[in-house]
PDB file of N, CA and C in Angstrom:
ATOM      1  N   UNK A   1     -27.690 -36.001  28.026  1.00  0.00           N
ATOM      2  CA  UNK A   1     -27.901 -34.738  27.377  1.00  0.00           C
ATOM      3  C   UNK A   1     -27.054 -33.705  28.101  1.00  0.00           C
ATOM      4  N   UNK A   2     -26.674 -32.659  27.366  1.00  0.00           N
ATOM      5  CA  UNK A   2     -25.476 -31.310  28.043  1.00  0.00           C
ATOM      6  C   UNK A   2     -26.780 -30.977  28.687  1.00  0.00           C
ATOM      7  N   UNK A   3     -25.983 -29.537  28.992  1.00  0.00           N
ATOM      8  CA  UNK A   3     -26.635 -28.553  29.865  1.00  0.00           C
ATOM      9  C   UNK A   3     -27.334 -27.549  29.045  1.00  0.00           C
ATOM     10  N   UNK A   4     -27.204 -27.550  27.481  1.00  0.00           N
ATOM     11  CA  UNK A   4     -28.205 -26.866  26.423  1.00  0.00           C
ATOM     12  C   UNK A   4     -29.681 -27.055  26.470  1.00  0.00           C
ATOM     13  N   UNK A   5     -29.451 -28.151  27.613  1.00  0.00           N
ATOM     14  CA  UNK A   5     -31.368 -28.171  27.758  1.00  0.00           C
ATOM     15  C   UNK A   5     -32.284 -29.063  26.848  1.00  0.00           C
ATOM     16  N   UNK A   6     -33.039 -29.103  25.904  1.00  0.00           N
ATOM     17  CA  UNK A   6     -33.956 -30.139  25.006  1.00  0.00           C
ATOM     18  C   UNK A   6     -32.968 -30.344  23.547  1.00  0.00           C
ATOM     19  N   UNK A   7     -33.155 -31.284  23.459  1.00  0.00           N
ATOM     20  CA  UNK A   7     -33.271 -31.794  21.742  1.00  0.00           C
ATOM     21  C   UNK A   7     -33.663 -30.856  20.905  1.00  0.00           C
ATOM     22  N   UNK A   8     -32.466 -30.525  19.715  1.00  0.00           N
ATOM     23  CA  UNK A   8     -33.122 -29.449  18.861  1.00  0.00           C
ATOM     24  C   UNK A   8     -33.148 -30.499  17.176  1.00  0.00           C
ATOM     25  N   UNK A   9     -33.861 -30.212  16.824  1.00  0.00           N
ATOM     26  CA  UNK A   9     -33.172 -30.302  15.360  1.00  0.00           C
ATOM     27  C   UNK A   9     -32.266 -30.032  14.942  1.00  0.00           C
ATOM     28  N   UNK A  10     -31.684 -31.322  13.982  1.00  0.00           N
ATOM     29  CA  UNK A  10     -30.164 -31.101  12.884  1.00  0.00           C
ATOM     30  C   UNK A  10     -30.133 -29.794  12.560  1.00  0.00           C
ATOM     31  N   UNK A  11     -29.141 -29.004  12.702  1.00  0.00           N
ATOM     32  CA  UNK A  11     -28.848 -27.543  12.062  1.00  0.00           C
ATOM     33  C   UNK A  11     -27.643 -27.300  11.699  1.00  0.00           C
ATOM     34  N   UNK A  12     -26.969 -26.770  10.988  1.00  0.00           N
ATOM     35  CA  UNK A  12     -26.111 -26.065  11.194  1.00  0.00           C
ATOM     36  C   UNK A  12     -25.120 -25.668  12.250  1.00  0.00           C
ATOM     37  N   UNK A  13     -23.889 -25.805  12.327  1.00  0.00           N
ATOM     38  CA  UNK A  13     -23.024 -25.470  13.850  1.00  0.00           C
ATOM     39  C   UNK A  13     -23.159 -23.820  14.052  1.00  0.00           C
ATOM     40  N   UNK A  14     -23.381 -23.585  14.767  1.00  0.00           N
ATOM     41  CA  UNK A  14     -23.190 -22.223  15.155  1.00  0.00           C
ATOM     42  C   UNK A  14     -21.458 -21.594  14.955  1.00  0.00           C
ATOM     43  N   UNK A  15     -21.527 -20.360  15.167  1.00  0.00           N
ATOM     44  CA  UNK A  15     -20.210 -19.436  15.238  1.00  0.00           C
ATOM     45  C   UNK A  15     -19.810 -19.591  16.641  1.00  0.00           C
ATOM     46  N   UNK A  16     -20.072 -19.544  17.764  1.00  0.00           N
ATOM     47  CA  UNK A  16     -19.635 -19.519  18.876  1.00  0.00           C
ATOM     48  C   UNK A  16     -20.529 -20.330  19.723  1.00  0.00           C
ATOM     49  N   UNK A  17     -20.143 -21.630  20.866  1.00  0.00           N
ATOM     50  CA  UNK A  17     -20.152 -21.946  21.977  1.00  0.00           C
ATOM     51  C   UNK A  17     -20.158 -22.089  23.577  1.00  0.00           C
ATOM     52  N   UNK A  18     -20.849 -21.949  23.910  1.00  0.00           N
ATOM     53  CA  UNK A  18     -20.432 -21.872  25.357  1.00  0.00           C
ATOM     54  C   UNK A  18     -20.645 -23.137  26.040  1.00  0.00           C
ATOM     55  N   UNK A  19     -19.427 -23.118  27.165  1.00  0.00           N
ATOM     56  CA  UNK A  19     -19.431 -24.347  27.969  1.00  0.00           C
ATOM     57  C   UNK A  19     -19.077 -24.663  29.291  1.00  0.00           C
ATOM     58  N   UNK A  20     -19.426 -25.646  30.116  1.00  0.00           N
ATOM     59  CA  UNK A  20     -18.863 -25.470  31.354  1.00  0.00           C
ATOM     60  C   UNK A  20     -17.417 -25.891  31.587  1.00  0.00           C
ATOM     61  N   UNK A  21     -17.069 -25.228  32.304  1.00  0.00           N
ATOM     62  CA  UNK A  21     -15.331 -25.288  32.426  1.00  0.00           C
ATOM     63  C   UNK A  21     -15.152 -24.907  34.005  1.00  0.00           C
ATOM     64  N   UNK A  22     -14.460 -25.419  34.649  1.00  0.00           N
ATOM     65  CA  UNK A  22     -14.265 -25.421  35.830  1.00  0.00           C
ATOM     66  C   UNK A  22     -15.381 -24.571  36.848  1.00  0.00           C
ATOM     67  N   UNK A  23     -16.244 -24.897  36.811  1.00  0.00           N
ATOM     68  CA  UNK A  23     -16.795 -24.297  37.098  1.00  0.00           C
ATOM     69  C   UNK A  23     -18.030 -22.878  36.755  1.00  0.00           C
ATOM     70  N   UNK A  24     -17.304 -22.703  35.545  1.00  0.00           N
ATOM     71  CA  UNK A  24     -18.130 -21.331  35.016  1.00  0.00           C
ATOM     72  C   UNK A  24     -17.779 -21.674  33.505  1.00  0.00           C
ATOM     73  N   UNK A  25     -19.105 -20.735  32.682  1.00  0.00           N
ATOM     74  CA  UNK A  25     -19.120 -21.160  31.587  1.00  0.00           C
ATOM     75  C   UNK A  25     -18.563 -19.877  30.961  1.00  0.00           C
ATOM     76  N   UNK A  26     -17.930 -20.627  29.741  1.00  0.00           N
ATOM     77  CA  UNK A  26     -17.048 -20.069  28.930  1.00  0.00           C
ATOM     78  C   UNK A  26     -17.276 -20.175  27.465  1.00  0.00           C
ATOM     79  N   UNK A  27     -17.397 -19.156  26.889  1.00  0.00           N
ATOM     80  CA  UNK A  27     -17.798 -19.015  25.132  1.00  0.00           C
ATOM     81  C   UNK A  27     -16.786 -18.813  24.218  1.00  0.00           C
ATOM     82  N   UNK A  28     -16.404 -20.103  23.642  1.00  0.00           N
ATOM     83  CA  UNK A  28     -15.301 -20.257  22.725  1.00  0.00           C
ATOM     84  C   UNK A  28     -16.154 -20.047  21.203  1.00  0.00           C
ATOM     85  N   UNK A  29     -15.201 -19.162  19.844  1.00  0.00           N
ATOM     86  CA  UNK A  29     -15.729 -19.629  18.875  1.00  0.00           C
ATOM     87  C   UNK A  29     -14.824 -20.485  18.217  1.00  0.00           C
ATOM     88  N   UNK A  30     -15.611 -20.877  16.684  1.00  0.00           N
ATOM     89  CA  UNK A  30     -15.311 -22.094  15.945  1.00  0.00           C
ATOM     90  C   UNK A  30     -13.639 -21.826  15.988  1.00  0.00           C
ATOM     91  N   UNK A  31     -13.088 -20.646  15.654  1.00  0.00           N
ATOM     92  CA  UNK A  31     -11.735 -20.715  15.238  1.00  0.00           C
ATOM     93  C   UNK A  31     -10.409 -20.740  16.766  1.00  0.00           C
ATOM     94  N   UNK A  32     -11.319 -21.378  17.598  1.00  0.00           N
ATOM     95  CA  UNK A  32     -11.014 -21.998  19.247  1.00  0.00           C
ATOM     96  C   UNK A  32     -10.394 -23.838  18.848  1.00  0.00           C
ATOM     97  N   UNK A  33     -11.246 -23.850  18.168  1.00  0.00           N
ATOM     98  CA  UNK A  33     -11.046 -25.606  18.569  1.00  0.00           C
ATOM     99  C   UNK A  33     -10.276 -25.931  17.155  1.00  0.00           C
ATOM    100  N   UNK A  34      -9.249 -26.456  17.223  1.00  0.00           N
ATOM    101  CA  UNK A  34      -8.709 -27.649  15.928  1.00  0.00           C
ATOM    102  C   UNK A  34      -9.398 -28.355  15.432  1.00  0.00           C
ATOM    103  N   UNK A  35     -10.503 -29.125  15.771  1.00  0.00           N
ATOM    104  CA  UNK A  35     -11.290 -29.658  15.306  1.00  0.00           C
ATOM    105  C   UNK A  35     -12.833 -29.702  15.788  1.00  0.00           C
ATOM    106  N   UNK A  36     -13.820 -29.850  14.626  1.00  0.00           N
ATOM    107  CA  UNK A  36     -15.163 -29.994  15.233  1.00  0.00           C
ATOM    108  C   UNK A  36     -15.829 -31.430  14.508  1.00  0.00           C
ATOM    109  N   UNK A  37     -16.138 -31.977  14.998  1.00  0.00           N
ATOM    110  CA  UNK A  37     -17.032 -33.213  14.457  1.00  0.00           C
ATOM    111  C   UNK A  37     -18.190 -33.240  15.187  1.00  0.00           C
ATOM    112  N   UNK A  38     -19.021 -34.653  14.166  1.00  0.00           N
ATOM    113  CA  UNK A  38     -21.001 -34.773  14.455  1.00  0.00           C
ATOM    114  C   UNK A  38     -20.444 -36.326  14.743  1.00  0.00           C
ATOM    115  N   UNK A  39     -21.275 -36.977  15.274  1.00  0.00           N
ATOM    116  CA  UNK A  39     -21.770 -38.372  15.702  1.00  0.00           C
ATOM    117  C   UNK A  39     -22.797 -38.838  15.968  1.00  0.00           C
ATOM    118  N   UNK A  40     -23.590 -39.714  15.571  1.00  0.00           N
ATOM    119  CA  UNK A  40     -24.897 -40.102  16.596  1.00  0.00           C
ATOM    120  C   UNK A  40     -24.077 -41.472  17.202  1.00  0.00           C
ATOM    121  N   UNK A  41     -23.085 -41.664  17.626  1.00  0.00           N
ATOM    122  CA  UNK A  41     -22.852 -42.969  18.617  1.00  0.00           C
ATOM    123  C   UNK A  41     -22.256 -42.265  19.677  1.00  0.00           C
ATOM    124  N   UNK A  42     -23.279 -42.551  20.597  1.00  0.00           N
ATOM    125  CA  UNK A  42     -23.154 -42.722  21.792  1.00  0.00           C
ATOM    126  C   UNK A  42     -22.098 -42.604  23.002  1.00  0.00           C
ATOM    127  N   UNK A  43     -21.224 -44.355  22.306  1.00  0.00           N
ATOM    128  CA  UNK A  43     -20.460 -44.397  22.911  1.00  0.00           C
ATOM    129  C   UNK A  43     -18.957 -43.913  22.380  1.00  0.00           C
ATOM    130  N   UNK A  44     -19.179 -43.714  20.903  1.00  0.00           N
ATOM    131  CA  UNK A  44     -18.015 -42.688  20.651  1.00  0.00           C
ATOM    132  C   UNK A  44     -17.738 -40.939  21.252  1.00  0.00           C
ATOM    133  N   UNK A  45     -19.193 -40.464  21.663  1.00  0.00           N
ATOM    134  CA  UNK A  45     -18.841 -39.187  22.116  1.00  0.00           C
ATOM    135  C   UNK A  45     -18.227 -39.166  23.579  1.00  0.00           C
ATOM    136  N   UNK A  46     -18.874 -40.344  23.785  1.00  0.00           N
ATOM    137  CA  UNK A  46     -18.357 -40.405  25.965  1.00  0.00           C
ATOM    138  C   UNK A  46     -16.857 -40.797  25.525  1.00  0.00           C
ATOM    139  N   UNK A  47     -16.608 -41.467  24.752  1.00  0.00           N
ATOM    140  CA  UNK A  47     -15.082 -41.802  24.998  1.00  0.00           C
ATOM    141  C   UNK A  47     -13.988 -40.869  24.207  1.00  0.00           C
ATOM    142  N   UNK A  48     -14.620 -39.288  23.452  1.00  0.00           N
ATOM    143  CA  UNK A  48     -14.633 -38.738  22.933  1.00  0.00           C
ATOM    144  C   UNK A  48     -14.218 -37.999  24.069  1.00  0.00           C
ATOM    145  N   UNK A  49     -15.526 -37.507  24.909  1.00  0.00           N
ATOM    146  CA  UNK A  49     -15.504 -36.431  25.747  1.00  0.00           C
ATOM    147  C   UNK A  49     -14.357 -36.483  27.330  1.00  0.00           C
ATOM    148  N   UNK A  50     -14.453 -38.667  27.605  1.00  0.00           N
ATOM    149  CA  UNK A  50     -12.920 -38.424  28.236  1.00  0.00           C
ATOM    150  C   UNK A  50     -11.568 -38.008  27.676  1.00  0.00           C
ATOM    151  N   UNK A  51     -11.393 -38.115  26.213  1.00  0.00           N
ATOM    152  CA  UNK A  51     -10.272 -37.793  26.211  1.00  0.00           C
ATOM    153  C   UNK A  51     -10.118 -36.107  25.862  1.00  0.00           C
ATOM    154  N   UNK A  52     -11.135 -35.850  26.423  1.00  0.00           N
ATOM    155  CA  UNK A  52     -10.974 -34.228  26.549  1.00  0.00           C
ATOM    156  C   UNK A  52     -11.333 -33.842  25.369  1.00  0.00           C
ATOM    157  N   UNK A  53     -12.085 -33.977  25.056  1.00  0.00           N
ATOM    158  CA  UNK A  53     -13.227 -33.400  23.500  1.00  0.00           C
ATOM    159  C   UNK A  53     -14.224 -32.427  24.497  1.00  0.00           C
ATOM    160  N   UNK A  54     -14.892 -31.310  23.966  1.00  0.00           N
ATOM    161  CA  UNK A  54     -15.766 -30.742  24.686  1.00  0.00           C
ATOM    162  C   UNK A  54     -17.223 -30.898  23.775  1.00  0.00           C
ATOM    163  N   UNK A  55     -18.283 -31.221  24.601  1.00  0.00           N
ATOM    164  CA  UNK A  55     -19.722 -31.619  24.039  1.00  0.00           C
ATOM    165  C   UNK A  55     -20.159 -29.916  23.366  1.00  0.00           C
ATOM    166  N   UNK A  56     -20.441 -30.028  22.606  1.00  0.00           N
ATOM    167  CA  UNK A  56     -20.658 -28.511  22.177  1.00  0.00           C
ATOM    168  C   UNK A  56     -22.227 -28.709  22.265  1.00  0.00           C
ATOM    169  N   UNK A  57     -23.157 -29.519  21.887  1.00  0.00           N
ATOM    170  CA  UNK A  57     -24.844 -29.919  20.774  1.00  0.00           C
ATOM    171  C   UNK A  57     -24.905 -31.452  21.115  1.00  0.00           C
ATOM    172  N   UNK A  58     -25.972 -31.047  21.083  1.00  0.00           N
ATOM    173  CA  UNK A  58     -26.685 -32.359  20.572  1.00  0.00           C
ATOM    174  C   UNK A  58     -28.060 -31.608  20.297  1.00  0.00           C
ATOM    175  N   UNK A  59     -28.445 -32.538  19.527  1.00  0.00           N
ATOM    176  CA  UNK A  59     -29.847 -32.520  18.289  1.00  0.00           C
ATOM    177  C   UNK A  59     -30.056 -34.032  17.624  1.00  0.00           C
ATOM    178  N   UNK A  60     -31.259 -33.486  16.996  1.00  0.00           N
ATOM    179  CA  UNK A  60     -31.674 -34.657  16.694  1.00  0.00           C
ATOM    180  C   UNK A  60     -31.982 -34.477  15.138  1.00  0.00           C
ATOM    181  N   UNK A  61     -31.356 -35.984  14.422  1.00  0.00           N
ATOM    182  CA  UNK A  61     -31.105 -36.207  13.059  1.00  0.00           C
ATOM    183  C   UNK A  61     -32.164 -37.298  12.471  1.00  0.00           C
ATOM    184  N   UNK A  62     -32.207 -36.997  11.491  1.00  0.00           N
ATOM    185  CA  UNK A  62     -32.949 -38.425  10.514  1.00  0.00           C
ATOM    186  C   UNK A  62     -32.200 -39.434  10.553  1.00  0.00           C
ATOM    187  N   UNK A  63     -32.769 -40.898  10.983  1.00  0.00           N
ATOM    188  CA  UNK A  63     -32.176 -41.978  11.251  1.00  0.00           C
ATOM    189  C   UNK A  63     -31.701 -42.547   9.927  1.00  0.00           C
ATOM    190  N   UNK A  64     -31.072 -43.599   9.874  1.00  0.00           N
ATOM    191  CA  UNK A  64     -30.270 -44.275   8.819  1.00  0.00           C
ATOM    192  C   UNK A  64     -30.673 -45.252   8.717  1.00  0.00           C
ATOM    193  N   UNK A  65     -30.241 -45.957   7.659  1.00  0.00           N
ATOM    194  CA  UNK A  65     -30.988 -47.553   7.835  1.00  0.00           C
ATOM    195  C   UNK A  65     -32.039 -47.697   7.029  1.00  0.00           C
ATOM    196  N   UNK A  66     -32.300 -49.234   6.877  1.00  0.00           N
ATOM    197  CA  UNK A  66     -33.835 -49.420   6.239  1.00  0.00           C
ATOM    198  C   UNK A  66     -34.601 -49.121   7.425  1.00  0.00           C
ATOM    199  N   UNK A  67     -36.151 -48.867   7.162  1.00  0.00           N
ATOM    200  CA  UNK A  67     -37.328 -48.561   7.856  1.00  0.00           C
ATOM    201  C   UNK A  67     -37.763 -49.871   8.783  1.00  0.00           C
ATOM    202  N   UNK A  68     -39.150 -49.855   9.120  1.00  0.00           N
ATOM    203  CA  UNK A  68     -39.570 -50.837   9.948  1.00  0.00           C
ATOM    204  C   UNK A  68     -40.739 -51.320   9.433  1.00  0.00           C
ATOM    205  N   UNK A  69     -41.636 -52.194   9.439  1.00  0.00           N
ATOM    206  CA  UNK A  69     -42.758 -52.888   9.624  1.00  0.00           C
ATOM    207  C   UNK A  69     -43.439 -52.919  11.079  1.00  0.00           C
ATOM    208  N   UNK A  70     -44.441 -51.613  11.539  1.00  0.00           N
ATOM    209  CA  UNK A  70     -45.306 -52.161  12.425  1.00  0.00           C
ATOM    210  C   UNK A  70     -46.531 -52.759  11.445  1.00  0.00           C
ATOM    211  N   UNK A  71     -47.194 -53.360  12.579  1.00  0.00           N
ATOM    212  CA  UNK A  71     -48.529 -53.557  12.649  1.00  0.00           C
ATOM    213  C   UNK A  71     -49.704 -52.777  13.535  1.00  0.00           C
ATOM    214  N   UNK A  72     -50.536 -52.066  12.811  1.00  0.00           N
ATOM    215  CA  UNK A  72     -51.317 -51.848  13.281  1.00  0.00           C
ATOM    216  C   UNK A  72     -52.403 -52.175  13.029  1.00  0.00           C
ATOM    217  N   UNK A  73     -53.928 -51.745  14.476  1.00  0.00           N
ATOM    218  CA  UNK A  73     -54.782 -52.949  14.412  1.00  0.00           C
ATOM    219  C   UNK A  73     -56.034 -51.659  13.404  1.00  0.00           C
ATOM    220  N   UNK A  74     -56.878 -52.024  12.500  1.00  0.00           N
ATOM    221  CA  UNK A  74     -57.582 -51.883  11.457  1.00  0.00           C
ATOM    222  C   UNK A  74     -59.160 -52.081  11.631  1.00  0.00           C
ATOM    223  N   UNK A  75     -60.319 -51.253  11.405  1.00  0.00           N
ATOM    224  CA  UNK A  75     -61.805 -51.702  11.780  1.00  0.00           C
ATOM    225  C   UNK A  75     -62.080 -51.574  12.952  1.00  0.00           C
ATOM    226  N   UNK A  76     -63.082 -52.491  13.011  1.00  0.00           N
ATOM    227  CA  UNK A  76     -64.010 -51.850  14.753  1.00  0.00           C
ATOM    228  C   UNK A  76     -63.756 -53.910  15.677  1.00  0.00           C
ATOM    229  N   UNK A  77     -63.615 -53.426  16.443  1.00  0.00           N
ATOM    230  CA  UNK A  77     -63.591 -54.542  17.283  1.00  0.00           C
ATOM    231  C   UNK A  77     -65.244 -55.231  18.158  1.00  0.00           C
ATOM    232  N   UNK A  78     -65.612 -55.533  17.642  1.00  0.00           N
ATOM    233  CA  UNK A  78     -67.455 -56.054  17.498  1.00  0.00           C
ATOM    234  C   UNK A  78     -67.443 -57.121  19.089  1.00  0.00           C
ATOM    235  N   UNK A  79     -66.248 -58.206  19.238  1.00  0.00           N
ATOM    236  CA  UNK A  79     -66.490 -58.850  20.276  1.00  0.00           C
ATOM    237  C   UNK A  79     -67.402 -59.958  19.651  1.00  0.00           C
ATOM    238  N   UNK A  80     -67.281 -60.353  18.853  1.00  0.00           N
ATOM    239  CA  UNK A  80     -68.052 -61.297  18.276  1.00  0.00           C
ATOM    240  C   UNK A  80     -69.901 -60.771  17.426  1.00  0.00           C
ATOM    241  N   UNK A  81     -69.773 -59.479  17.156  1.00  0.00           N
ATOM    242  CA  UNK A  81     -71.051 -59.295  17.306  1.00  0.00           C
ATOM    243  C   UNK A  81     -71.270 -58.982  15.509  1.00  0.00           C
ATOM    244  N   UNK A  82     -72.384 -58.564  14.890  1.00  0.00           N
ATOM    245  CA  UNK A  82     -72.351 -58.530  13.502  1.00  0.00           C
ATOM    246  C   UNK A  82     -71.335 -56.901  13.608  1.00  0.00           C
ATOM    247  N   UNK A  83     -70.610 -56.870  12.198  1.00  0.00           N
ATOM    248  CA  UNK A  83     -69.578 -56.128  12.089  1.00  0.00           C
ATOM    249  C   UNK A  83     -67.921 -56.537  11.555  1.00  0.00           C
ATOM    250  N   UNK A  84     -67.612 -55.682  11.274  1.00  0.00           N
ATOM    251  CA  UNK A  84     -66.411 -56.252  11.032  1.00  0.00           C
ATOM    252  C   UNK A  84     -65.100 -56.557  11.906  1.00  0.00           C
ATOM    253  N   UNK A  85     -64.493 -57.368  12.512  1.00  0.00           N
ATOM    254  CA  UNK A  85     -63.358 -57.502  13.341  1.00  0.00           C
ATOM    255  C   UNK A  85     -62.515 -56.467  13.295  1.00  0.00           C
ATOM    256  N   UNK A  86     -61.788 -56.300  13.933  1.00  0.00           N
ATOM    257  CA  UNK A  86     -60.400 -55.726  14.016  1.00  0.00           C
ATOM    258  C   UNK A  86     -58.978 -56.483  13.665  1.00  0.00           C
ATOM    259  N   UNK A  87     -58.364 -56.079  12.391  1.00  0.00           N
ATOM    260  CA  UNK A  87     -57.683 -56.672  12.309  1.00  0.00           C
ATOM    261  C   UNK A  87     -55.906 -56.025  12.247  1.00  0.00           C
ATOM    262  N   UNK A  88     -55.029 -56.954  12.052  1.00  0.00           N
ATOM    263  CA  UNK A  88     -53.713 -55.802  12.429  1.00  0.00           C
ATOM    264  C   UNK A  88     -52.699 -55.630  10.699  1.00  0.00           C
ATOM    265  N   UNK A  89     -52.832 -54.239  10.423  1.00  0.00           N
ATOM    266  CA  UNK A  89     -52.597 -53.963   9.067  1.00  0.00           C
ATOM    267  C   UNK A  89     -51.496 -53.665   8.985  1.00  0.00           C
ATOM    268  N   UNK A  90     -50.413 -53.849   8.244  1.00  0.00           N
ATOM    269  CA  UNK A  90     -48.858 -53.760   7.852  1.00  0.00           C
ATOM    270  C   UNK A  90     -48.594 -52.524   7.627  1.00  0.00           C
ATOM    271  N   UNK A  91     -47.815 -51.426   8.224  1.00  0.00           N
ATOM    272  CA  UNK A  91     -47.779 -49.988   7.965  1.00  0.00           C
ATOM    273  C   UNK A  91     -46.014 -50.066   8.028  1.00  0.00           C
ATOM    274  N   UNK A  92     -45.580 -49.519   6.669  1.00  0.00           N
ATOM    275  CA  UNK A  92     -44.031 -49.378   6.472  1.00  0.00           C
ATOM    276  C   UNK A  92     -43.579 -47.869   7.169  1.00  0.00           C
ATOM    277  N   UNK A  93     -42.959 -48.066   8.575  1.00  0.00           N
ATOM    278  CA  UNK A  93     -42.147 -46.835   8.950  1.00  0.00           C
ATOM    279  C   UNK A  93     -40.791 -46.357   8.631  1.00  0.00           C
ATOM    280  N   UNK A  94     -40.499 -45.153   8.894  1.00  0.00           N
ATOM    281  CA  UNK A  94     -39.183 -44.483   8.363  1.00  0.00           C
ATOM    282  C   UNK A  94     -38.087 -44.846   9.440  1.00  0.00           C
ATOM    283  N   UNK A  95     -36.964 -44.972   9.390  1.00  0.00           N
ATOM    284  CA  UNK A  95     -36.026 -45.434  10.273  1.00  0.00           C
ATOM    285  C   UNK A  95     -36.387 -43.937  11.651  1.00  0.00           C
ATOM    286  N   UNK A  96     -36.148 -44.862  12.742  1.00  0.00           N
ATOM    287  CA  UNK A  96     -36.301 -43.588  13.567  1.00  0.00           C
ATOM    288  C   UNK A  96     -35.207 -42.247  13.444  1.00  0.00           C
ATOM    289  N   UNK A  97     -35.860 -41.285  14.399  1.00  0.00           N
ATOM    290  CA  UNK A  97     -34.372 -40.236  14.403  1.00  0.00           C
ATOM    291  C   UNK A  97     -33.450 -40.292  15.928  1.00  0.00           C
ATOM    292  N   UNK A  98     -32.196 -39.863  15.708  1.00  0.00           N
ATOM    293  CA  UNK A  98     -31.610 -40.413  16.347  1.00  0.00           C
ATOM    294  C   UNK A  98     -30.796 -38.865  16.965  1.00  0.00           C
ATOM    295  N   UNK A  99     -30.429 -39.327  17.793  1.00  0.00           N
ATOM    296  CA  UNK A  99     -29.241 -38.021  18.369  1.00  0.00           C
ATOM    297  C   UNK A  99     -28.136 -37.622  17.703  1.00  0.00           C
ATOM    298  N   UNK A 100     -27.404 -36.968  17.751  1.00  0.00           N
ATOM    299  CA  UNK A 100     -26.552 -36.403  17.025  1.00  0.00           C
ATOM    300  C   UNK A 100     -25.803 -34.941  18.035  1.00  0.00           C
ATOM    301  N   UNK A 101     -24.696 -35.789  17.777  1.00  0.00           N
ATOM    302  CA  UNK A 101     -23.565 -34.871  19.277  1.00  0.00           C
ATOM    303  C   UNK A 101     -22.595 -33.978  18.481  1.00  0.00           C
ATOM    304  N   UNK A 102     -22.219 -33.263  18.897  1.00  0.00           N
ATOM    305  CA  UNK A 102     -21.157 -31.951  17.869  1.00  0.00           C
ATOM    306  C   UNK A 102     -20.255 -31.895  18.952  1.00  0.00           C
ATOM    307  N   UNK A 103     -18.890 -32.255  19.043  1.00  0.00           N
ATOM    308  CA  UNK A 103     -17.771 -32.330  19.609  1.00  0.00           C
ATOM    309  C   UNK A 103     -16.565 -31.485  19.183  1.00  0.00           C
ATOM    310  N   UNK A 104     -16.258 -30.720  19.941  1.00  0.00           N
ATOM    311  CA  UNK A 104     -14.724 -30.169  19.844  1.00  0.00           C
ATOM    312  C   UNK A 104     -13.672 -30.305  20.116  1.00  0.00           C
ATOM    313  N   UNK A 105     -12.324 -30.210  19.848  1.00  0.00           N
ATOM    314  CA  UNK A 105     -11.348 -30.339  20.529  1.00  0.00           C
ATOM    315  C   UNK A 105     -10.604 -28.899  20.309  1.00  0.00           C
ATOM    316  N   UNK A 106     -10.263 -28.504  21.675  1.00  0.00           N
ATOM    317  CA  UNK A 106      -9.325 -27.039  21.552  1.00  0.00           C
ATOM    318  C   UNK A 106      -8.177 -26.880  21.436  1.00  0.00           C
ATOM    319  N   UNK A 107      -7.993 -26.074  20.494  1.00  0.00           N
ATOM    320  CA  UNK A 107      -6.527 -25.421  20.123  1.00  0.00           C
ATOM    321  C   UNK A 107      -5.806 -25.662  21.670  1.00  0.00           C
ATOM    322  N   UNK A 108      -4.375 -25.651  21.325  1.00  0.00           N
ATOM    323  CA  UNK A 108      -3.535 -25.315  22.582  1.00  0.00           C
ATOM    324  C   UNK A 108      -3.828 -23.500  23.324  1.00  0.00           C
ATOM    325  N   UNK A 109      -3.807 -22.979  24.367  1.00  0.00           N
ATOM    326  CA  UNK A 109      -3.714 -21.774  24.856  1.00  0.00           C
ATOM    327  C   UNK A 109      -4.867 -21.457  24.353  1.00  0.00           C
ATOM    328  N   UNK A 110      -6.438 -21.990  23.634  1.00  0.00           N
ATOM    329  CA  UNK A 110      -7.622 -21.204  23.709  1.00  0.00           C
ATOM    330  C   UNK A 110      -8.050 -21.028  25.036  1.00  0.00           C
ATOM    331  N   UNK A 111      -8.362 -19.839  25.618  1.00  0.00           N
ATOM    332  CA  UNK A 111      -8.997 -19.259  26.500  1.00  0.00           C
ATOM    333  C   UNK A 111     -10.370 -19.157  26.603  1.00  0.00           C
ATOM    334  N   UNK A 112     -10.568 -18.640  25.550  1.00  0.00           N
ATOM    335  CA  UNK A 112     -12.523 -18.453  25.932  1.00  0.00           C
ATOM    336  C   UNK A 112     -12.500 -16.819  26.054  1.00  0.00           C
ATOM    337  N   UNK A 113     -13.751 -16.975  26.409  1.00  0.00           N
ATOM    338  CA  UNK A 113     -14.387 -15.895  27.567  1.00  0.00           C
ATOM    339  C   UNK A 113     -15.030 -15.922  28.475  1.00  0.00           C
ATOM    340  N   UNK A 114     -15.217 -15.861  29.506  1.00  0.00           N
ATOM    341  CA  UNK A 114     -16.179 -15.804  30.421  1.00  0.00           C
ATOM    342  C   UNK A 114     -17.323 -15.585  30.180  1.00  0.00           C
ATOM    343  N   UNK A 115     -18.290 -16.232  30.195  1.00  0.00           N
ATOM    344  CA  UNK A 115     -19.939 -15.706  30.327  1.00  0.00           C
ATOM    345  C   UNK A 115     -20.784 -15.183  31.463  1.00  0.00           C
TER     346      UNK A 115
END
């Protein structure tokens, strides 16, 4: 995770950024970077962020995919006694949610600002 602190929800990119840069952080806006992209893989943002992409976000998205099948357990658990058992009931879940990274790459000669 950056230095933005917790997991937010999928939103919208903001107008302006801030980031660490040698030391001190610096607030670039959108019309800073040549490009902005989203990802939830992982290992595309790290190999993203060596080749000098800057982590702008991360948040968290609705997962993809088909769902899941737990089991969960159903009734009262008696231990053998009059009553009904406990038994384990088929519950269809939603694919989990997943991370989701917002990456930049900067124009030549963007500066920033200091924060």
């Amino acid at each position: 995770m950056g230095f933005f602190g917790h997991h937010k929800k999928s939103r919208e990119a903001p107008s302006t950024f801030t980031v660490l840069r040698e030391d001190k952080f610096v607030t670039f806006t959108r019309d800073d970077f040549s490009e902005l992209m989203t990802t939830a893989d992982k290992l595309e943002m790290e190999r993203l962020v060596d080749l000098g992409w800057q982590l702008l976000d991360e948040s968290i998205g609705p997962g993809t995919g088909p769902g899941r099948v737990e089991f969960h357990m159903s009734g009262r658990f008696t231990g053998g006694r009059d009553g009904q058992a406990a038994k384990a009931v088929p519950v269809e879940m939603p694919p989990d949610d997943v991370p989701v990274y917002l990456l930049g790459y900067l124009k030549d000669g963007a500066a920033g600002t200091s924060a």
